[in-house]
N, C-alpha and C. Protein backbone atom coordinates (compact mmCIF):
# COMPACT_ATOMS: atom_id res chain seq x y z
N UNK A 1 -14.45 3.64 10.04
CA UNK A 1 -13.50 2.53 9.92
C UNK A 1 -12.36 2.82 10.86
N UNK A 2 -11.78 1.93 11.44
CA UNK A 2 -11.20 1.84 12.48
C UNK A 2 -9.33 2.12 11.83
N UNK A 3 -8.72 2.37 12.83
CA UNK A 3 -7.29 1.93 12.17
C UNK A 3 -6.72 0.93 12.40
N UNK A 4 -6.07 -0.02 11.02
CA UNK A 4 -5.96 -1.16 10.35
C UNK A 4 -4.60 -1.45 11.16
N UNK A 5 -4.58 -2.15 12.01
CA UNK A 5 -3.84 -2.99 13.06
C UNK A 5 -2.52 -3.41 12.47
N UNK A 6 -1.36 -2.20 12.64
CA UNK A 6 -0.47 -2.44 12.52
C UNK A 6 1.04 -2.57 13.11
N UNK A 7 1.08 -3.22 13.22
CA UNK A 7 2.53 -3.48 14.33
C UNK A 7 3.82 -2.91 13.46
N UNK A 8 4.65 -1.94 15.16
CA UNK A 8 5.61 -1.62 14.52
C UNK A 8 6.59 -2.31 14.04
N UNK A 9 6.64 -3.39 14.54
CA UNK A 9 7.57 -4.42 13.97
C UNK A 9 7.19 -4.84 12.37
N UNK A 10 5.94 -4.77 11.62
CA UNK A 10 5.36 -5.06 10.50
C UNK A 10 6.84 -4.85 9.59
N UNK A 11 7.31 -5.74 8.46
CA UNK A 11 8.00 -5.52 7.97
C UNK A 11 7.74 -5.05 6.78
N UNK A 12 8.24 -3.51 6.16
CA UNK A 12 7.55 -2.84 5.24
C UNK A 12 7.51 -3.88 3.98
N UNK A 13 8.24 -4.72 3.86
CA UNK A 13 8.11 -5.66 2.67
C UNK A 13 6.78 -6.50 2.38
N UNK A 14 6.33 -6.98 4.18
CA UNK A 14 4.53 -7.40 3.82
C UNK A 14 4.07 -6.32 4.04
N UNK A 15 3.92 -5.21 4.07
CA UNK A 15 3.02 -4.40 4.47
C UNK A 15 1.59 -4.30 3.48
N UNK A 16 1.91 -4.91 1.87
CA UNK A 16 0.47 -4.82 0.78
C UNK A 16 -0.27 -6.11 1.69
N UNK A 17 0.55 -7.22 1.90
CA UNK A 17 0.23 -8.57 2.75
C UNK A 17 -0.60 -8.54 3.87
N UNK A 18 -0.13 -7.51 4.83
CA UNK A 18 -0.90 -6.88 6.26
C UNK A 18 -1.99 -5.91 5.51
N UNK A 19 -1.83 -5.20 4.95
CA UNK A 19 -3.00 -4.39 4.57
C UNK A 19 -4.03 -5.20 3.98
N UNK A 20 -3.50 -5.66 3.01
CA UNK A 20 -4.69 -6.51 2.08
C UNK A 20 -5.88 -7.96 3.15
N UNK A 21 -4.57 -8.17 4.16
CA UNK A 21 -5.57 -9.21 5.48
C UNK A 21 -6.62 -8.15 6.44
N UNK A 22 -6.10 -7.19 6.56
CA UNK A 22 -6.88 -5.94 7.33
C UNK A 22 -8.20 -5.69 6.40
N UNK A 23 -7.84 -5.49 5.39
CA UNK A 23 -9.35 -5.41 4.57
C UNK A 23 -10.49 -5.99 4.59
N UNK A 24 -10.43 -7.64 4.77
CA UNK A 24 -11.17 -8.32 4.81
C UNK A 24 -11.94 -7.90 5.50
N UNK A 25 -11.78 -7.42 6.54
CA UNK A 25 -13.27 -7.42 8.11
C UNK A 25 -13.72 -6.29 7.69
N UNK A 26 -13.52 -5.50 6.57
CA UNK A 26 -14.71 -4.30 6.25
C UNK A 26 -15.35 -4.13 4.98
N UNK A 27 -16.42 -3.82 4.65
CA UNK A 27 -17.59 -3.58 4.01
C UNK A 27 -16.35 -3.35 2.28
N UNK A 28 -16.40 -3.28 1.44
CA UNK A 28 -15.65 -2.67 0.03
C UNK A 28 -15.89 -1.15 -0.06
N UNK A 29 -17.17 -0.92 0.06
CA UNK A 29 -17.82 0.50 -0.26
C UNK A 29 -17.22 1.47 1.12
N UNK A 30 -16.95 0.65 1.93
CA UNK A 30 -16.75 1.69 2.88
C UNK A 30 -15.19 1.85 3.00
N UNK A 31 -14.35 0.95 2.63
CA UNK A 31 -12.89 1.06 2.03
C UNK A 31 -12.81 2.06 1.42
N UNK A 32 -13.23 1.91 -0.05
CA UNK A 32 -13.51 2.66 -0.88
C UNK A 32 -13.35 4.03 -0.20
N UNK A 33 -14.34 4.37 0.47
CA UNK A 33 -14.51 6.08 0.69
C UNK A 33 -13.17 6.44 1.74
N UNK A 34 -12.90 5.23 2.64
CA UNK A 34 -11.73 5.56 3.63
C UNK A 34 -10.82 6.01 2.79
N UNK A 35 -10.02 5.06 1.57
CA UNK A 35 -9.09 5.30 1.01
C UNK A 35 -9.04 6.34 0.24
N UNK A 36 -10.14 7.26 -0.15
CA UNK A 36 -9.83 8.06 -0.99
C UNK A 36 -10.13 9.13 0.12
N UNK A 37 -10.43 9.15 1.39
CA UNK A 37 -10.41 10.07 2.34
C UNK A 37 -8.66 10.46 2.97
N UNK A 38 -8.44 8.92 2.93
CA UNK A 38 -6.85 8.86 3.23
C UNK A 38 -6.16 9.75 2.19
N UNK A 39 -5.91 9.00 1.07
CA UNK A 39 -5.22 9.50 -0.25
C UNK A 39 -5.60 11.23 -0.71
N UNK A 40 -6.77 11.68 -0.12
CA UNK A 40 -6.61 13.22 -0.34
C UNK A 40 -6.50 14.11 0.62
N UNK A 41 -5.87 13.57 1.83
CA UNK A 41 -5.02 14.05 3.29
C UNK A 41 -4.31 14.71 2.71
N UNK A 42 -4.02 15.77 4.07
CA UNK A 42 -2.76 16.25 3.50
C UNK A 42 -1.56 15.03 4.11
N UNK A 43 -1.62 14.83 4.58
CA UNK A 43 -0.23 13.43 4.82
C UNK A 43 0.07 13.08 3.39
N UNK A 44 -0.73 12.69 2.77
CA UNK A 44 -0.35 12.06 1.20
C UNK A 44 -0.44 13.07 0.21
N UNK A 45 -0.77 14.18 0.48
CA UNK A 45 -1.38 14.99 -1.08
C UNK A 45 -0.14 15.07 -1.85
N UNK A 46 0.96 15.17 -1.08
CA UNK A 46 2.18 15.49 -1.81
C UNK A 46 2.71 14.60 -2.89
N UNK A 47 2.33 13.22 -2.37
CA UNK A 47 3.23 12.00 -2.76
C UNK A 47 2.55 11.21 -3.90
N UNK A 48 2.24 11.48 -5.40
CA UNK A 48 1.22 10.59 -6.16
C UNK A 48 1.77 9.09 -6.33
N UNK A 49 3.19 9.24 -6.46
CA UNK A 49 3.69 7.76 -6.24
C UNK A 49 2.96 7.02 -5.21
N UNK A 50 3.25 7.55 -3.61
CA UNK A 50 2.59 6.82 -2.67
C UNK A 50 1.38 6.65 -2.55
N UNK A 51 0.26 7.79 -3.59
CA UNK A 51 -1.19 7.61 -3.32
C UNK A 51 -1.66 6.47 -4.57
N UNK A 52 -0.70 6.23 -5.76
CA UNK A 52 -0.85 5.16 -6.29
C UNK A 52 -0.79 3.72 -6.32
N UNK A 53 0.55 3.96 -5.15
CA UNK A 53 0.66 2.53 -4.60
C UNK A 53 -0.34 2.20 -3.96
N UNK A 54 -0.32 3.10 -2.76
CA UNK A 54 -1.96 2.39 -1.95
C UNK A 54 -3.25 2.33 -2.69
N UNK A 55 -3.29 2.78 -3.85
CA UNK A 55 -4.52 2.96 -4.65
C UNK A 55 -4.73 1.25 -4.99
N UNK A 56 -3.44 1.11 -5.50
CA UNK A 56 -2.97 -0.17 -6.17
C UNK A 56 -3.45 -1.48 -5.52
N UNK A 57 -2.73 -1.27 -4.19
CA UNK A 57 -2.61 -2.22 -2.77
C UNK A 57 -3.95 -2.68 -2.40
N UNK A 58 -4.68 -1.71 -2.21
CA UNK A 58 -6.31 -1.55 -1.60
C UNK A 58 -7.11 -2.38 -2.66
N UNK A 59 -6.96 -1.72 -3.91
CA UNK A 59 -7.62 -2.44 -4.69
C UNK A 59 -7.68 -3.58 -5.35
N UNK A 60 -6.12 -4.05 -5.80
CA UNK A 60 -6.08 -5.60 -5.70
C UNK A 60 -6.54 -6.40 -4.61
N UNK A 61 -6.04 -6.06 -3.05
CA UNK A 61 -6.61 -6.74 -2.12
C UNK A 61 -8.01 -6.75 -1.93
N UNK A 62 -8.96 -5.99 -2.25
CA UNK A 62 -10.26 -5.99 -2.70
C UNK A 62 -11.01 -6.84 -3.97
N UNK A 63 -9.93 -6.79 -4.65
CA UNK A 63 -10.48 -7.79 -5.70
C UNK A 63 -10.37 -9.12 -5.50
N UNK A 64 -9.39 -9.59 -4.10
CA UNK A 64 -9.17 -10.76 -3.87
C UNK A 64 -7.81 -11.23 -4.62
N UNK A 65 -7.18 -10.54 -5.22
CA UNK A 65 -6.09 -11.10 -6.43
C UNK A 65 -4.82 -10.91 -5.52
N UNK A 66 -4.63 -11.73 -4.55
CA UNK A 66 -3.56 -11.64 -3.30
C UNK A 66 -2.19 -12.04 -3.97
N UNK A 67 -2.08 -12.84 -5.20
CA UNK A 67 -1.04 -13.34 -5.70
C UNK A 67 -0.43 -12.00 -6.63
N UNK A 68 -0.77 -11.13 -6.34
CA UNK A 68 -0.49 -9.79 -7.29
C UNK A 68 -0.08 -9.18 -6.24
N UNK A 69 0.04 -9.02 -5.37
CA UNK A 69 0.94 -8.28 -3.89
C UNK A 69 2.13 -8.80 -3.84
N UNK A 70 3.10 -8.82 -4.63
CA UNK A 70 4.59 -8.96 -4.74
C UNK A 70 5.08 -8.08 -4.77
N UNK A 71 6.35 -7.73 -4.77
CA UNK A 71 7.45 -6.46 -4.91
C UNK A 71 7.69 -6.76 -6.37
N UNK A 72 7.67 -7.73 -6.98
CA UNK A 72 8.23 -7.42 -8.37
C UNK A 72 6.80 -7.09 -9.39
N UNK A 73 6.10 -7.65 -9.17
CA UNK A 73 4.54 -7.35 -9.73
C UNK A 73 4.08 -5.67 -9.57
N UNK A 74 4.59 -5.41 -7.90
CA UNK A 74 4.01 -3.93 -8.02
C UNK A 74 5.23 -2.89 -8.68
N UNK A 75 6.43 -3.44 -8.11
CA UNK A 75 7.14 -2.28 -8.82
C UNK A 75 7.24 -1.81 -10.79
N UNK A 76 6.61 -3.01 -11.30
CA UNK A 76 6.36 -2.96 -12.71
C UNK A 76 4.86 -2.32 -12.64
N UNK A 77 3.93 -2.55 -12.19
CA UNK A 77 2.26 -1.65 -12.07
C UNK A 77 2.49 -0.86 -11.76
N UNK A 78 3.24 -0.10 -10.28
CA UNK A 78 3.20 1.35 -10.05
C UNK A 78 4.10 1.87 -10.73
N UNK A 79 5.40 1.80 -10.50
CA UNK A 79 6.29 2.21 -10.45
C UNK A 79 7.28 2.46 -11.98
N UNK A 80 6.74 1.21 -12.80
CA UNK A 80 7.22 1.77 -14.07
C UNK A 80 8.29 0.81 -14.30
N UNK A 81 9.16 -0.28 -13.67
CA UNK A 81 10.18 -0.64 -14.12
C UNK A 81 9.71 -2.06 -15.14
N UNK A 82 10.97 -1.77 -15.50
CA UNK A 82 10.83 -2.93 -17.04
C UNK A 82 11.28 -4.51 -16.40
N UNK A 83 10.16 -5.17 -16.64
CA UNK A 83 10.55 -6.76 -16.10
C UNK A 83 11.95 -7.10 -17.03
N UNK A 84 12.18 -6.85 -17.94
CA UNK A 84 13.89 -7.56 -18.08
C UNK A 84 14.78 -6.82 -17.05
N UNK A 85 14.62 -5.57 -17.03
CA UNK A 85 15.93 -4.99 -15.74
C UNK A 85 15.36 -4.59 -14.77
N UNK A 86 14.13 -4.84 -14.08
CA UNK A 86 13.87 -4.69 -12.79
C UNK A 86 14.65 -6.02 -11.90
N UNK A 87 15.02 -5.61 -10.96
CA UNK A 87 15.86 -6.51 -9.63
C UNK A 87 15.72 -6.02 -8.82
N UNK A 88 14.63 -6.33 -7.73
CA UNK A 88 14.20 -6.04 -6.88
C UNK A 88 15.20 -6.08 -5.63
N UNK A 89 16.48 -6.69 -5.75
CA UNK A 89 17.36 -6.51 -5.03
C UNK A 89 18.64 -5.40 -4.82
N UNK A 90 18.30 -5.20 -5.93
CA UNK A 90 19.00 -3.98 -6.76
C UNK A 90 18.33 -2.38 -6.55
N UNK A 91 16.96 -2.48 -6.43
CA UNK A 91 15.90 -1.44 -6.42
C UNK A 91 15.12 -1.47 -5.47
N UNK A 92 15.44 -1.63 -4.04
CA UNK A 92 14.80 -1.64 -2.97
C UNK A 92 12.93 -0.66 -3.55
N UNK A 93 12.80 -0.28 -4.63
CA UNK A 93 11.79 0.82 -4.25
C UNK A 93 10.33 0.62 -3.84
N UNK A 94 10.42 -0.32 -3.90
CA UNK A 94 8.30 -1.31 -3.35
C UNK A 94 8.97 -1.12 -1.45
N UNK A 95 9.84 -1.39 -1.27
CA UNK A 95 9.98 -1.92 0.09
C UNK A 95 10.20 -0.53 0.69
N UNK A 96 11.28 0.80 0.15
CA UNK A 96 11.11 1.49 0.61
C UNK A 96 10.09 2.72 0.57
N UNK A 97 8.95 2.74 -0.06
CA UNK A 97 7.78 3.26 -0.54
C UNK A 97 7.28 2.36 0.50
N UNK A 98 6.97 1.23 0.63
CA UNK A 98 5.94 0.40 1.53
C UNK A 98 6.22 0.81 2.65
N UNK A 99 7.52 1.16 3.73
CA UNK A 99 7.98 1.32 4.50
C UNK A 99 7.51 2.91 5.02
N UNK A 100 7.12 4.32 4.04
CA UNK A 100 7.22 5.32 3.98
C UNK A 100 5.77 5.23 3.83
N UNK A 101 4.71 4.51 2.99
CA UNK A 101 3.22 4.41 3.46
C UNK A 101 3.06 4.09 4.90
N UNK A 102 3.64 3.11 5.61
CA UNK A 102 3.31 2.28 6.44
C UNK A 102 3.23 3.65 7.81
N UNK A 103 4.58 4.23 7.28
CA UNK A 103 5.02 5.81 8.73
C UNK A 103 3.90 6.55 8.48
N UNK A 104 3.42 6.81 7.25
CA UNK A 104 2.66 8.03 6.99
C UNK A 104 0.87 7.29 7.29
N UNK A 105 0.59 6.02 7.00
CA UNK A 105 -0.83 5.63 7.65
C UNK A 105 -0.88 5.76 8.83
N UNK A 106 0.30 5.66 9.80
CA UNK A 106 0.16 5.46 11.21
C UNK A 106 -0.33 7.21 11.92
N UNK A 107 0.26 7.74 11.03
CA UNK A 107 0.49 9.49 11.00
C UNK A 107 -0.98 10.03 10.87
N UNK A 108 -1.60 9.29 9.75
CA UNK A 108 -2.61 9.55 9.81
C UNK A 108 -3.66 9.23 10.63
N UNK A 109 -4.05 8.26 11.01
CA UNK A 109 -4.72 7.29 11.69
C UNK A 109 -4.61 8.04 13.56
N UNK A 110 -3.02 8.38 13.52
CA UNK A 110 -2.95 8.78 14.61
C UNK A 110 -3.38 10.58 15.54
N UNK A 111 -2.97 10.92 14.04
CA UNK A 111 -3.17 12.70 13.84
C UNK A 111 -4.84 12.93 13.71
């Protein structure tokens, strides 16, 4: 599998948006094995937050459930915050996690 065409300009806020359109042109099963080839790199081994998000990302966009790639949707699935006091304006943390996958796929892909 090739690496998933990402521009540096990509703004880490679509980045589940750009990933989840990148998916389409490949096989599921062969996602599948990329991502868990990715996710047990050492680039990621450190980070389970970040290997959950993309766990997250990959696999909704695989299921087709594109309306579930929000910042407020994921930061309550990964991340743990409570929909009465999550404020995603308040808690940059989907955008800056998305932003910190986005450096570290390129890292990989490129390394």
């Amino acid at each position: 599998m090739g690496r998933p065409q990402f521009s540096s300009q990509t703004n880490p806020s679509t980045t589940p948006h750009a990933l989840a359109a990148a998916l389409s042109d490949y096989p599921s099963a062969l996602i599948e094995v990329t991502l868990e080839r990715v996710i047990a790199s050492s680039t990621f081994r450190r980070s389970q937050r970040q290997r959950d998000f993309l766990v997250h990302v990959v696999r909704v966009g695989l299921a087709g459930r594109h309306d579930q790639l929000k910042e407020v949707i994921i930061g309550l699935a990964v991340f743990g915050r409570l929909l009465r006091a999550y404020d995603p304006r308040r808690d940059p943390i989907v955008r800056v996690e998305a932003g910190r996958i986005h450096d570290k796929l390129a890292r990989f892909y490129d390394g």
